[in-house]
PDB file of N, CA and C in Angstrom:
ATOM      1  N   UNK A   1      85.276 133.928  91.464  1.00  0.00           N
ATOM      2  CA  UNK A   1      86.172 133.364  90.461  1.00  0.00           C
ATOM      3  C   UNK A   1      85.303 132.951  89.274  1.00  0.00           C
ATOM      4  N   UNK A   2      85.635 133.500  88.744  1.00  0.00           N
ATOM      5  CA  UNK A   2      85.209 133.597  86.750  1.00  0.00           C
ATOM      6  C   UNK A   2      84.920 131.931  86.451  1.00  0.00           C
ATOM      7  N   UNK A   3      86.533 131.647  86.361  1.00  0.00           N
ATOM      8  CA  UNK A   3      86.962 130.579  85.250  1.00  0.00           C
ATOM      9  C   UNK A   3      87.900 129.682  86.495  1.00  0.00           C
ATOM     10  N   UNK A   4      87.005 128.966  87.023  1.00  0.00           N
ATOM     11  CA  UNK A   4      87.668 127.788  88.096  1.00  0.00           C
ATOM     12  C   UNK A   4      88.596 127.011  87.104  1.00  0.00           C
ATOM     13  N   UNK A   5      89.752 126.610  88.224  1.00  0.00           N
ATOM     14  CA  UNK A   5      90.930 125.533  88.032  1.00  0.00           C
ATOM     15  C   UNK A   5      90.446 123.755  88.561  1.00  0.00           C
ATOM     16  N   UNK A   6      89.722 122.945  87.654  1.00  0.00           N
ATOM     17  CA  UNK A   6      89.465 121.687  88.417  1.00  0.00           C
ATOM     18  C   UNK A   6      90.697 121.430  88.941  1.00  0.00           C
ATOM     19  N   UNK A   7      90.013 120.833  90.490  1.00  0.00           N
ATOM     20  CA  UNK A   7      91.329 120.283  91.039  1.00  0.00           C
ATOM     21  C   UNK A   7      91.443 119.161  91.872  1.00  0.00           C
ATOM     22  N   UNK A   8      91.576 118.190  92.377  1.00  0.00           N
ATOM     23  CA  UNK A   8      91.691 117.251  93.307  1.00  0.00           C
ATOM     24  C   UNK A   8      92.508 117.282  94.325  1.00  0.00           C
ATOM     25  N   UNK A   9      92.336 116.838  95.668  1.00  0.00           N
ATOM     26  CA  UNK A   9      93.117 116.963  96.605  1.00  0.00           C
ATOM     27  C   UNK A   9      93.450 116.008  96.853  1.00  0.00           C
ATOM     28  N   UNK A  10      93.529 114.946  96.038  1.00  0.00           N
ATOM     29  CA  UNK A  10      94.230 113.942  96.292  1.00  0.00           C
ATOM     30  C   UNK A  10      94.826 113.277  95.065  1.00  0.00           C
ATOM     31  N   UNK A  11      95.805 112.794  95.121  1.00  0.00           N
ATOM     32  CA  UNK A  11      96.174 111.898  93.820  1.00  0.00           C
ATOM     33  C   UNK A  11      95.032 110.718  93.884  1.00  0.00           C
ATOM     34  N   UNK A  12      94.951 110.219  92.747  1.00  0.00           N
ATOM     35  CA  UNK A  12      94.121 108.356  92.490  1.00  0.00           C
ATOM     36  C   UNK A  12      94.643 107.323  92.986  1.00  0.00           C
ATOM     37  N   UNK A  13      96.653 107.260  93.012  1.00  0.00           N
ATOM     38  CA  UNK A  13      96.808 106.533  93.541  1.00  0.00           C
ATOM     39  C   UNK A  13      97.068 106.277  95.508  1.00  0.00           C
ATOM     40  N   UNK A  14      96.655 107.399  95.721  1.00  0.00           N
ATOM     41  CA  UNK A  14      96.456 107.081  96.983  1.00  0.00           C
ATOM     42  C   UNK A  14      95.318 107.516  97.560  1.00  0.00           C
ATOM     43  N   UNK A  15      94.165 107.774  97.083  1.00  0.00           N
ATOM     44  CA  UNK A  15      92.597 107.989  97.439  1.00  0.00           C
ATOM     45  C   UNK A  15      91.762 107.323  96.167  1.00  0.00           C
ATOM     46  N   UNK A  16      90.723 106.488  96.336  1.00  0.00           N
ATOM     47  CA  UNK A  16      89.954 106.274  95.217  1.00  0.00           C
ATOM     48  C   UNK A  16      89.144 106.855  94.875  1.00  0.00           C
ATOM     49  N   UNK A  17      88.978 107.819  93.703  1.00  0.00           N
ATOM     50  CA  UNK A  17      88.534 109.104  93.535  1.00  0.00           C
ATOM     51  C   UNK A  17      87.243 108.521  92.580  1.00  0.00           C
ATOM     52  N   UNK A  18      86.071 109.228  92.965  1.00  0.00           N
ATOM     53  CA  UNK A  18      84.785 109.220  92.500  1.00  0.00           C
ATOM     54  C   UNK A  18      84.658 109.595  90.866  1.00  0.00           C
ATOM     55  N   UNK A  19      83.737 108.720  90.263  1.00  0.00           N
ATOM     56  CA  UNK A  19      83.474 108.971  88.903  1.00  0.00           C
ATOM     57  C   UNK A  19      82.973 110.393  88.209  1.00  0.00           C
ATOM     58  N   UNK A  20      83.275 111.555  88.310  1.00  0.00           N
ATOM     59  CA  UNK A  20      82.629 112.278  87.942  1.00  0.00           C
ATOM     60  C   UNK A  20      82.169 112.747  86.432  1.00  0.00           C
ATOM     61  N   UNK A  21      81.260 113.460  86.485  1.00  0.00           N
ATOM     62  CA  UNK A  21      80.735 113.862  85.216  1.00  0.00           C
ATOM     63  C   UNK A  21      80.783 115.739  84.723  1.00  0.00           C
ATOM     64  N   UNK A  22      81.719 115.919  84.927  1.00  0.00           N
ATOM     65  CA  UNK A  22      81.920 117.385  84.894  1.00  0.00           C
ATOM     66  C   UNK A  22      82.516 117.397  83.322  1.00  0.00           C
ATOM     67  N   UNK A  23      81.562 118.728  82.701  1.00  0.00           N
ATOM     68  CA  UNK A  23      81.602 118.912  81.119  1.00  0.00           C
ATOM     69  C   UNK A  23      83.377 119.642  81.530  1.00  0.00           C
ATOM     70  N   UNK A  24      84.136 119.721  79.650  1.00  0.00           N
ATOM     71  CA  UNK A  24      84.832 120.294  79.893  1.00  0.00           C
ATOM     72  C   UNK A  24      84.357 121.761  79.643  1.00  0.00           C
ATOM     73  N   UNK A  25      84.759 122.931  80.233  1.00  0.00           N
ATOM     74  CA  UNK A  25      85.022 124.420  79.825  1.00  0.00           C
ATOM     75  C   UNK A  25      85.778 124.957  79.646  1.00  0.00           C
ATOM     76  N   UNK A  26      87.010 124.669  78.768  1.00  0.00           N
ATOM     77  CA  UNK A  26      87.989 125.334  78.578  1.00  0.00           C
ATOM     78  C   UNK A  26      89.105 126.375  79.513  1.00  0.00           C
ATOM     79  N   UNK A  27      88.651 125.623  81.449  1.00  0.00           N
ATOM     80  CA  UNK A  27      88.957 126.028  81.693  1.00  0.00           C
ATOM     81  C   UNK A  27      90.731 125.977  82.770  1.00  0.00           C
ATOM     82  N   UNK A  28      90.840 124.634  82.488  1.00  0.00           N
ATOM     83  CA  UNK A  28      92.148 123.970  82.624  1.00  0.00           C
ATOM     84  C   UNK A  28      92.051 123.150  83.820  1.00  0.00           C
ATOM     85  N   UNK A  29      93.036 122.207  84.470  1.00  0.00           N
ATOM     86  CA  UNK A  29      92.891 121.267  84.915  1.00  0.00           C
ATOM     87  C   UNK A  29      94.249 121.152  85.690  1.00  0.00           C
ATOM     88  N   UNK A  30      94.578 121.008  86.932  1.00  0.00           N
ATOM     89  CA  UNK A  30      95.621 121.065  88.150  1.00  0.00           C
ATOM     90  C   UNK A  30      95.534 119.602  87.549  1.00  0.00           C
ATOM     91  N   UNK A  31      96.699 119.137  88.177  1.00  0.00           N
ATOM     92  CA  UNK A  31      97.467 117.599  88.015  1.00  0.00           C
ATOM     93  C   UNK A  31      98.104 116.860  89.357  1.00  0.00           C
ATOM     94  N   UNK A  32      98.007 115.940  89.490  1.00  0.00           N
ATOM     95  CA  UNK A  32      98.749 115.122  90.449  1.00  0.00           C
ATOM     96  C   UNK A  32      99.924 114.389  89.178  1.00  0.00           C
ATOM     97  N   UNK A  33     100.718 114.091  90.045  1.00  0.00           N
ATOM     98  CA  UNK A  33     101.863 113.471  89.174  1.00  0.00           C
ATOM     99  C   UNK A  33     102.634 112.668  90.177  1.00  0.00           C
ATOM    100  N   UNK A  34     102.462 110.911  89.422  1.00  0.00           N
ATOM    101  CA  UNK A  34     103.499 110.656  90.695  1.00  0.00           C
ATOM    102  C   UNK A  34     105.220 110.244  89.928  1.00  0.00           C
ATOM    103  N   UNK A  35     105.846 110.924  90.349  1.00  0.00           N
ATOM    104  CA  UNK A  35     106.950 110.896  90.053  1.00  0.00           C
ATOM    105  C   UNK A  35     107.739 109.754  89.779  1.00  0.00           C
ATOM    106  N   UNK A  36     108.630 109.495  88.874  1.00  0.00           N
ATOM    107  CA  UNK A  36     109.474 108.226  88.545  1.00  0.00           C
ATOM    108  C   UNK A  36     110.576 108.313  88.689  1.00  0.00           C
ATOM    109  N   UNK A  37     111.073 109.361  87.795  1.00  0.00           N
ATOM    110  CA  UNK A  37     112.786 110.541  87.637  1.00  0.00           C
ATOM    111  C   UNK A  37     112.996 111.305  87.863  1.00  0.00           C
ATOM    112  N   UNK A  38     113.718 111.836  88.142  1.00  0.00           N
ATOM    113  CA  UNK A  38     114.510 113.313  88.778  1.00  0.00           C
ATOM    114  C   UNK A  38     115.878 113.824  87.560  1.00  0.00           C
ATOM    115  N   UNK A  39     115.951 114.393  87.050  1.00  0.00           N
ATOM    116  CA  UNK A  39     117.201 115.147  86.551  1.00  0.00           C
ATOM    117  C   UNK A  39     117.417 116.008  86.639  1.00  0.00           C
ATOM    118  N   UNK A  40     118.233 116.903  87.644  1.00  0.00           N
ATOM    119  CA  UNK A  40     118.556 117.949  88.005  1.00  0.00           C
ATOM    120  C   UNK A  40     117.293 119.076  88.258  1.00  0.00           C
ATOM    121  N   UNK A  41     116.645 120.114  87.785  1.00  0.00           N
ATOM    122  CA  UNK A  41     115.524 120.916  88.326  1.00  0.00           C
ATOM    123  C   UNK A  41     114.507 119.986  86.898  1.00  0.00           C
ATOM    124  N   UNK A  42     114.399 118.695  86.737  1.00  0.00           N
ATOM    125  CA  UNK A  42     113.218 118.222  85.992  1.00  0.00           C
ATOM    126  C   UNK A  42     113.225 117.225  86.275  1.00  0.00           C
ATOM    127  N   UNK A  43     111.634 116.960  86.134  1.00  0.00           N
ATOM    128  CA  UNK A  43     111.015 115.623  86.492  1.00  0.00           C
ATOM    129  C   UNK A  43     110.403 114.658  85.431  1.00  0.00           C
ATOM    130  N   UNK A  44     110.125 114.038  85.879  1.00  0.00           N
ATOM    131  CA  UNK A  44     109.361 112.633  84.969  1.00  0.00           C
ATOM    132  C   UNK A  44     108.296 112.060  85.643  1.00  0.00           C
ATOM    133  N   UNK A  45     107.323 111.899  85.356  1.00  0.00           N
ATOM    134  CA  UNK A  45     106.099 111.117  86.008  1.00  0.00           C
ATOM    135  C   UNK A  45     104.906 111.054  85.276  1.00  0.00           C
ATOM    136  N   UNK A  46     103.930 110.086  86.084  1.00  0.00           N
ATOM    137  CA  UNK A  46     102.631 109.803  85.519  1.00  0.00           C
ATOM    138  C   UNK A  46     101.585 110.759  86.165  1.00  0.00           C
ATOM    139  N   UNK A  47     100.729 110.884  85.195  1.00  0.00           N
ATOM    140  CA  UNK A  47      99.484 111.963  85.509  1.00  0.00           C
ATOM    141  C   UNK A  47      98.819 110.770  86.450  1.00  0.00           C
ATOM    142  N   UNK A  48      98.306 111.297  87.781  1.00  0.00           N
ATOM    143  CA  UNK A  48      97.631 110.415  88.811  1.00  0.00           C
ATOM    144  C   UNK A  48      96.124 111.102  89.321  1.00  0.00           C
ATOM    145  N   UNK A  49      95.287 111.414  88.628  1.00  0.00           N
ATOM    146  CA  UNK A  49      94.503 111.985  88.122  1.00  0.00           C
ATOM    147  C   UNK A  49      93.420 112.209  87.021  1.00  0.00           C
ATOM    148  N   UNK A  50      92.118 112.060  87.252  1.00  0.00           N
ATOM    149  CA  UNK A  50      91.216 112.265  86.403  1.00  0.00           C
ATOM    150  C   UNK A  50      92.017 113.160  85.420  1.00  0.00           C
ATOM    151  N   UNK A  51      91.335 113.791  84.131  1.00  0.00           N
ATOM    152  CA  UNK A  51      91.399 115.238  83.798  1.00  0.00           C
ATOM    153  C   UNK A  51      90.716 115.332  82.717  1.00  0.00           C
ATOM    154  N   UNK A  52      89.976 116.158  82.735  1.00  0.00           N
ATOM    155  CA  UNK A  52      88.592 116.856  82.559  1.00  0.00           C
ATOM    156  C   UNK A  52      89.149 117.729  80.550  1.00  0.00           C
ATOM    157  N   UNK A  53      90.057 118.467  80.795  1.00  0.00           N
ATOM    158  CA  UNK A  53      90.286 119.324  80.074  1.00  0.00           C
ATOM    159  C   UNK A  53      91.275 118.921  79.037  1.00  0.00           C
ATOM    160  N   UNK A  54      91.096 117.374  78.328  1.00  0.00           N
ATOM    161  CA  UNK A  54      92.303 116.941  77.722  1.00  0.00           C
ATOM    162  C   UNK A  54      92.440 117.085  76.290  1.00  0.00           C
ATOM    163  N   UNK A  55      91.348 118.055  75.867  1.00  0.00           N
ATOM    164  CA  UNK A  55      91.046 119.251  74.494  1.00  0.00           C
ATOM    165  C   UNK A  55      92.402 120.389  74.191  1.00  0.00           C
ATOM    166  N   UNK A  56      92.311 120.335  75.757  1.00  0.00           N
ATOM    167  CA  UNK A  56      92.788 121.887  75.902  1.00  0.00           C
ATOM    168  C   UNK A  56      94.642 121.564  75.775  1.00  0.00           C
ATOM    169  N   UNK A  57      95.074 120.316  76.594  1.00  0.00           N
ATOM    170  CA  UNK A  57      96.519 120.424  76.836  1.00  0.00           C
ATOM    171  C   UNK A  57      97.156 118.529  76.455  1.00  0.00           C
ATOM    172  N   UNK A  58      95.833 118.042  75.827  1.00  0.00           N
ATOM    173  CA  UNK A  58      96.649 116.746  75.111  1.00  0.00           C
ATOM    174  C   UNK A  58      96.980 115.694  76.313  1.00  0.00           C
ATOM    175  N   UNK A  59      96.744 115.841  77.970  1.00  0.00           N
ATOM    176  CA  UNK A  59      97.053 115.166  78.963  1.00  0.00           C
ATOM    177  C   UNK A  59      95.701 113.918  79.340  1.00  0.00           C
ATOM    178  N   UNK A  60      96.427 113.073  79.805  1.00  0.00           N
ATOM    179  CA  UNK A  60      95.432 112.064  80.401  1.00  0.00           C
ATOM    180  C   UNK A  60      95.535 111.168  81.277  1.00  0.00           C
ATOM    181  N   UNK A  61      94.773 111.132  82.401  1.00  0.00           N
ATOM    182  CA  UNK A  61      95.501 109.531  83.708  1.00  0.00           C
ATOM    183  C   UNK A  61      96.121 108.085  82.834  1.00  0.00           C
ATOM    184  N   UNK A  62      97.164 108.550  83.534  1.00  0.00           N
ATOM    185  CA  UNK A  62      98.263 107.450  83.429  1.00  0.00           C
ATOM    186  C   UNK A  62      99.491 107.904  82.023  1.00  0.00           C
ATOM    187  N   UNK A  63      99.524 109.171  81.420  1.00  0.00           N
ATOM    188  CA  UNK A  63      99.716 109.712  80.359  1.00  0.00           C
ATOM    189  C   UNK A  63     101.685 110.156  81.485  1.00  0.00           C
ATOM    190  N   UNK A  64     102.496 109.883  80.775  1.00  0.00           N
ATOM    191  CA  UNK A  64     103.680 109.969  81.385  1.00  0.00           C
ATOM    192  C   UNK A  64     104.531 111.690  80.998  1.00  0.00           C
ATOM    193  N   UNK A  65     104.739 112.459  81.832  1.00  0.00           N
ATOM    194  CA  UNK A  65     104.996 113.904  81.143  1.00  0.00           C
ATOM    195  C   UNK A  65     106.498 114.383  81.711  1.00  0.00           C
ATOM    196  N   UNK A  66     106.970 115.367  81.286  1.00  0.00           N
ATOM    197  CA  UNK A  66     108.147 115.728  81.732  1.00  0.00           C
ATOM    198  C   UNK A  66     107.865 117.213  82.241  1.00  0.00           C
ATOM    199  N   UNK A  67     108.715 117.766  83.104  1.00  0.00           N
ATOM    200  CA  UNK A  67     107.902 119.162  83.279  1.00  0.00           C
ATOM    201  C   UNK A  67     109.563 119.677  84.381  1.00  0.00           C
ATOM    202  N   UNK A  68     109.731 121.267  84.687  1.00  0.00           N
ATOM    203  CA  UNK A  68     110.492 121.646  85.357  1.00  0.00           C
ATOM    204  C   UNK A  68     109.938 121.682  86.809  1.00  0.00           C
ATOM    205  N   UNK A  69     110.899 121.964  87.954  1.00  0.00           N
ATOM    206  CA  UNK A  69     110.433 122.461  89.604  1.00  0.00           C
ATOM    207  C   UNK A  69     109.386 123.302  89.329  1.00  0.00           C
ATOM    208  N   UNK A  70     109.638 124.801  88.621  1.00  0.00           N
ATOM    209  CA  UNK A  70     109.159 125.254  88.785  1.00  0.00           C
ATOM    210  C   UNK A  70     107.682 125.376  88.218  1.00  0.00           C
ATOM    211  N   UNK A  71     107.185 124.192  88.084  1.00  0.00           N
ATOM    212  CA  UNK A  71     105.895 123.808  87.696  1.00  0.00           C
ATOM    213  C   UNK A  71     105.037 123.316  89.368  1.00  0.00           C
ATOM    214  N   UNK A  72     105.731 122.868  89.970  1.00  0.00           N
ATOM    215  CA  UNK A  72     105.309 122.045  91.012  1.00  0.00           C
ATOM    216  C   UNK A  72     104.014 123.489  92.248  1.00  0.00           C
ATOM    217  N   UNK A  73     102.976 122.659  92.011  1.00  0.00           N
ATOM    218  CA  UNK A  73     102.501 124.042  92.685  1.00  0.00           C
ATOM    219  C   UNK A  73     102.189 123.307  94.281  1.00  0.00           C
ATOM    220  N   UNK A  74     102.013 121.597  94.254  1.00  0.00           N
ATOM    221  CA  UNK A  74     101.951 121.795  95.800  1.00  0.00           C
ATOM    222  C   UNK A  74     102.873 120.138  95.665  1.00  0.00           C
ATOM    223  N   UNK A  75     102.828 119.977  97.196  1.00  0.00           N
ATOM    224  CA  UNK A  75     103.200 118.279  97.036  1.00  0.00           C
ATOM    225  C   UNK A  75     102.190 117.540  98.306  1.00  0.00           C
ATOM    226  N   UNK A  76     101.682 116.451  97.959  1.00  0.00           N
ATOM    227  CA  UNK A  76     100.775 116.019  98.618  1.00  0.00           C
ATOM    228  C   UNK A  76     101.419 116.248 100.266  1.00  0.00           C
ATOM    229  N   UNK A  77     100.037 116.477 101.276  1.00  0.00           N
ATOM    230  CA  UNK A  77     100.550 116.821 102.919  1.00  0.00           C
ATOM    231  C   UNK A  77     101.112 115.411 103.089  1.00  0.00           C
ATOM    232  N   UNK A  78     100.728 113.974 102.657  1.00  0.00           N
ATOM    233  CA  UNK A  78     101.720 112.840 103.590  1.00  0.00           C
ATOM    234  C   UNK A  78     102.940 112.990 103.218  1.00  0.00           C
ATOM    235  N   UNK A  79     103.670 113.796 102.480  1.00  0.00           N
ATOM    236  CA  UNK A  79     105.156 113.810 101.871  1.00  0.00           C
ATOM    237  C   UNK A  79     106.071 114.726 102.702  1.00  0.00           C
ATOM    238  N   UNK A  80     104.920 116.010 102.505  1.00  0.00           N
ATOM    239  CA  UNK A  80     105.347 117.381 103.577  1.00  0.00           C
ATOM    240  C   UNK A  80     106.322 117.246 105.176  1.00  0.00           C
ATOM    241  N   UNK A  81     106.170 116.422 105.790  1.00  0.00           N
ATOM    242  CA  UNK A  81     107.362 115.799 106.906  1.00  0.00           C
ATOM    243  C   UNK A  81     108.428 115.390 106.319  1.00  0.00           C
ATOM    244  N   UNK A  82     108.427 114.539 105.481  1.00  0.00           N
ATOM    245  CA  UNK A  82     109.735 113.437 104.821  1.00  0.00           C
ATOM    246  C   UNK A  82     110.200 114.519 104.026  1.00  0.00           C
ATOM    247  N   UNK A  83     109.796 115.685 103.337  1.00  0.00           N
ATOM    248  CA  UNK A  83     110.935 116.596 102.848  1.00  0.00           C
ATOM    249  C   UNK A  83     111.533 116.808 103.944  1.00  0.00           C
ATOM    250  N   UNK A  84     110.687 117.758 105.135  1.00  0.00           N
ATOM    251  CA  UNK A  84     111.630 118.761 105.963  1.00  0.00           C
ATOM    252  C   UNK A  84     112.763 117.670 107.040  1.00  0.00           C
ATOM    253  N   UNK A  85     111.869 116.648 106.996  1.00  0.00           N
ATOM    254  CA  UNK A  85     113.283 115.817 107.740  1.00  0.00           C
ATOM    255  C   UNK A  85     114.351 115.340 106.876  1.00  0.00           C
ATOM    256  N   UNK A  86     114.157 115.955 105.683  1.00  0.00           N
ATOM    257  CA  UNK A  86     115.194 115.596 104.725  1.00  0.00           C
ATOM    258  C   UNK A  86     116.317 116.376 104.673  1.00  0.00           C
ATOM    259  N   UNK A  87     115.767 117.470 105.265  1.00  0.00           N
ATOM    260  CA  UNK A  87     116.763 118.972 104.538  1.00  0.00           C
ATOM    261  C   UNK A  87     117.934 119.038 106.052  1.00  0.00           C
ATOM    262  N   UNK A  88     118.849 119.767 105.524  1.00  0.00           N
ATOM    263  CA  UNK A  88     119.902 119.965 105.990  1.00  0.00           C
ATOM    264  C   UNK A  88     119.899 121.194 107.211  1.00  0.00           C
ATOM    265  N   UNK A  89     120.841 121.498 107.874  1.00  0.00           N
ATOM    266  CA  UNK A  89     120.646 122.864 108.047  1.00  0.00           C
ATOM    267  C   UNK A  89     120.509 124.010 107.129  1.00  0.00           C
ATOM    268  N   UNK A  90     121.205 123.729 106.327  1.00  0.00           N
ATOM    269  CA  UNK A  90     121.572 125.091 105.052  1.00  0.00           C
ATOM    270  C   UNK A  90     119.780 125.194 104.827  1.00  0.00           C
ATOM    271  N   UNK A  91     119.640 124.033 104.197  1.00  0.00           N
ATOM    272  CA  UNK A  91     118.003 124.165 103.562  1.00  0.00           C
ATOM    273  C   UNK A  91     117.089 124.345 104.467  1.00  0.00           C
ATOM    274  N   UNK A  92     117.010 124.134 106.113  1.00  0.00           N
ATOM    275  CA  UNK A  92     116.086 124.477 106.647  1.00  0.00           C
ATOM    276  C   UNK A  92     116.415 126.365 106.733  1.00  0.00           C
ATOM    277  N   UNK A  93     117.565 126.414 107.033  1.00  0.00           N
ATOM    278  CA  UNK A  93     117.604 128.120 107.212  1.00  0.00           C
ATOM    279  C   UNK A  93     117.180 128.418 105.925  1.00  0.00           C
ATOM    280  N   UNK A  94     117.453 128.144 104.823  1.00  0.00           N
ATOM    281  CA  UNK A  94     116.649 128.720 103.338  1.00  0.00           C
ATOM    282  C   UNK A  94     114.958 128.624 103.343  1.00  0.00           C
ATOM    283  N   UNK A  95     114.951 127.668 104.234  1.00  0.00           N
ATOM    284  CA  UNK A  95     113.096 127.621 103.741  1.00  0.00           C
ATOM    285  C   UNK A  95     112.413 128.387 104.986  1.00  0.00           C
ATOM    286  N   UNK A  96     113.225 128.714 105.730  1.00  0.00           N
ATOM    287  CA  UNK A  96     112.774 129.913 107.005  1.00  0.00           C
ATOM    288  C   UNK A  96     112.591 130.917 106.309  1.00  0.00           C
ATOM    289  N   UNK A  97     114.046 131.591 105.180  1.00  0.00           N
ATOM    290  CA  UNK A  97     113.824 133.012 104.921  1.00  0.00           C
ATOM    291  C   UNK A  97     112.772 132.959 104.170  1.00  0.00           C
ATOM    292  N   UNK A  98     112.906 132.181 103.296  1.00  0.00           N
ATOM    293  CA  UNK A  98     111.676 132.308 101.913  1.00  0.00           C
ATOM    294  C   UNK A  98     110.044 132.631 102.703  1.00  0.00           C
ATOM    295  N   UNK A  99     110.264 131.275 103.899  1.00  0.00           N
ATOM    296  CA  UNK A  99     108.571 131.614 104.656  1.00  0.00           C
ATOM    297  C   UNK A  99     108.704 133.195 104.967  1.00  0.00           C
ATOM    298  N   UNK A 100     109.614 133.758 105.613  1.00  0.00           N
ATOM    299  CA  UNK A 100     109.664 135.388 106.167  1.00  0.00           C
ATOM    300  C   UNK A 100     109.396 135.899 104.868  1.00  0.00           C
ATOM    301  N   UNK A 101     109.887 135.561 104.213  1.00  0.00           N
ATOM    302  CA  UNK A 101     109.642 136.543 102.864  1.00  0.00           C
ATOM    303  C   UNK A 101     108.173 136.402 102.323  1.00  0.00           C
ATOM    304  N   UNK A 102     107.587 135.539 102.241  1.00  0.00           N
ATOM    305  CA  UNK A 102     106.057 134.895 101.832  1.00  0.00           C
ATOM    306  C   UNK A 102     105.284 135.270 102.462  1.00  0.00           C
ATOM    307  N   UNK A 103     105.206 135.745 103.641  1.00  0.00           N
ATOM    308  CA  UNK A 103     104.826 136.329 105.224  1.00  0.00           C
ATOM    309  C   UNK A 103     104.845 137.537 105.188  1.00  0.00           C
ATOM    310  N   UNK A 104     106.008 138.615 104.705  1.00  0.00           N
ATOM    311  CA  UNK A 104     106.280 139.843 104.891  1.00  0.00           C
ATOM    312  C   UNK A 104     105.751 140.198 103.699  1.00  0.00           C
ATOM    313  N   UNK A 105     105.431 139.744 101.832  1.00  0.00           N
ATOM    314  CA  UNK A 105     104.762 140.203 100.898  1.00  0.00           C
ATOM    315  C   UNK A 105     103.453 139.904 101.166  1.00  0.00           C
ATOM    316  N   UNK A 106     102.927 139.430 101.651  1.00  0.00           N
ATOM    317  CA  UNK A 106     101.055 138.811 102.065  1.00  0.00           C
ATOM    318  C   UNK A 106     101.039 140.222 102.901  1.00  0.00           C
ATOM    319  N   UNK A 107     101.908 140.377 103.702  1.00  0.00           N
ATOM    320  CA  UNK A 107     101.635 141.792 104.374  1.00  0.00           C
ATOM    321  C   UNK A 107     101.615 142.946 104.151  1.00  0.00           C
ATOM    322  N   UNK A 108     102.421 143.129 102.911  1.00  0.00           N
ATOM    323  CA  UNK A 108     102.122 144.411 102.257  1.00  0.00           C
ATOM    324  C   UNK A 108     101.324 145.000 101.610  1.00  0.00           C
TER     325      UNK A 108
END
C-alpha cells in the first residue's frame, strides 16, 4: 500500500490514545465519531479522534460533523452485540442475505 489511511482502533473516548507525532502526507485520515443525532439515513456527531490530516478536509477532535449511513465504514466491536440484539426478524434475515452476498462476491 502506496498511500496508507491513518487509522485508530479505538475512539479517545473510550481508550486513552497515545500522543503521537506522525507528519501529515496528504494522505487522509479514518474517523471515530461519537454520535449525538440521528435523522433518518444522517447523523450528527463529534470527531472522537486524533487527526493528522486537518489540511486536507478542515476536521478536528471534538469538531462536530454531519455525514450520511453510507459513510459509516465500521462501528466500534463493544456496540456490534447491542445492534444485532436490536434487530428484528425482518433485519436479521436482511443481514444474513447481505453476509451471503459479501461471502459469495469475495468468492468470485
Amino acid at each position: 500500500m502506496t498511500k496508507p489511511i491513518l487509522r485508530h482502533s479505538h475512539p479517545a473516548s473510550l481508550v486513552p490514545l497515545p500522543k503521537q507525532g506522525v507528519p501529515s502526507r496528504g494522505w487522509g485520515d479514518d474517523n471515530w465519531v461519537q454520535i449525538t443525532d440521528r435523522s433518518g439515513n444522517y447523523f450528527c456527531g463529534v470527531v472522537d479522534n486524533p487527526l493528522v490530516e486537518g489540511r486536507l478536509h478542515g476536521m478536528k477532535q471534538g469538531d462536530e460533523i454531519m455525514f450520511h449511513e453510507d459513510h459509516i465504514l465500521a462501528v466500534h466491536d463493544i456496540h456490534r452485540q447491542e445492534l444485532v440484539l436490536g434487530m428484528d426478524v425482518a433485519d436479521l434475515k436482511e443481514l444474513a442475505q447481505w453476509i451471503g452476498r459479501m461471502r459469495q462476491e469475495s468468492n468470485d
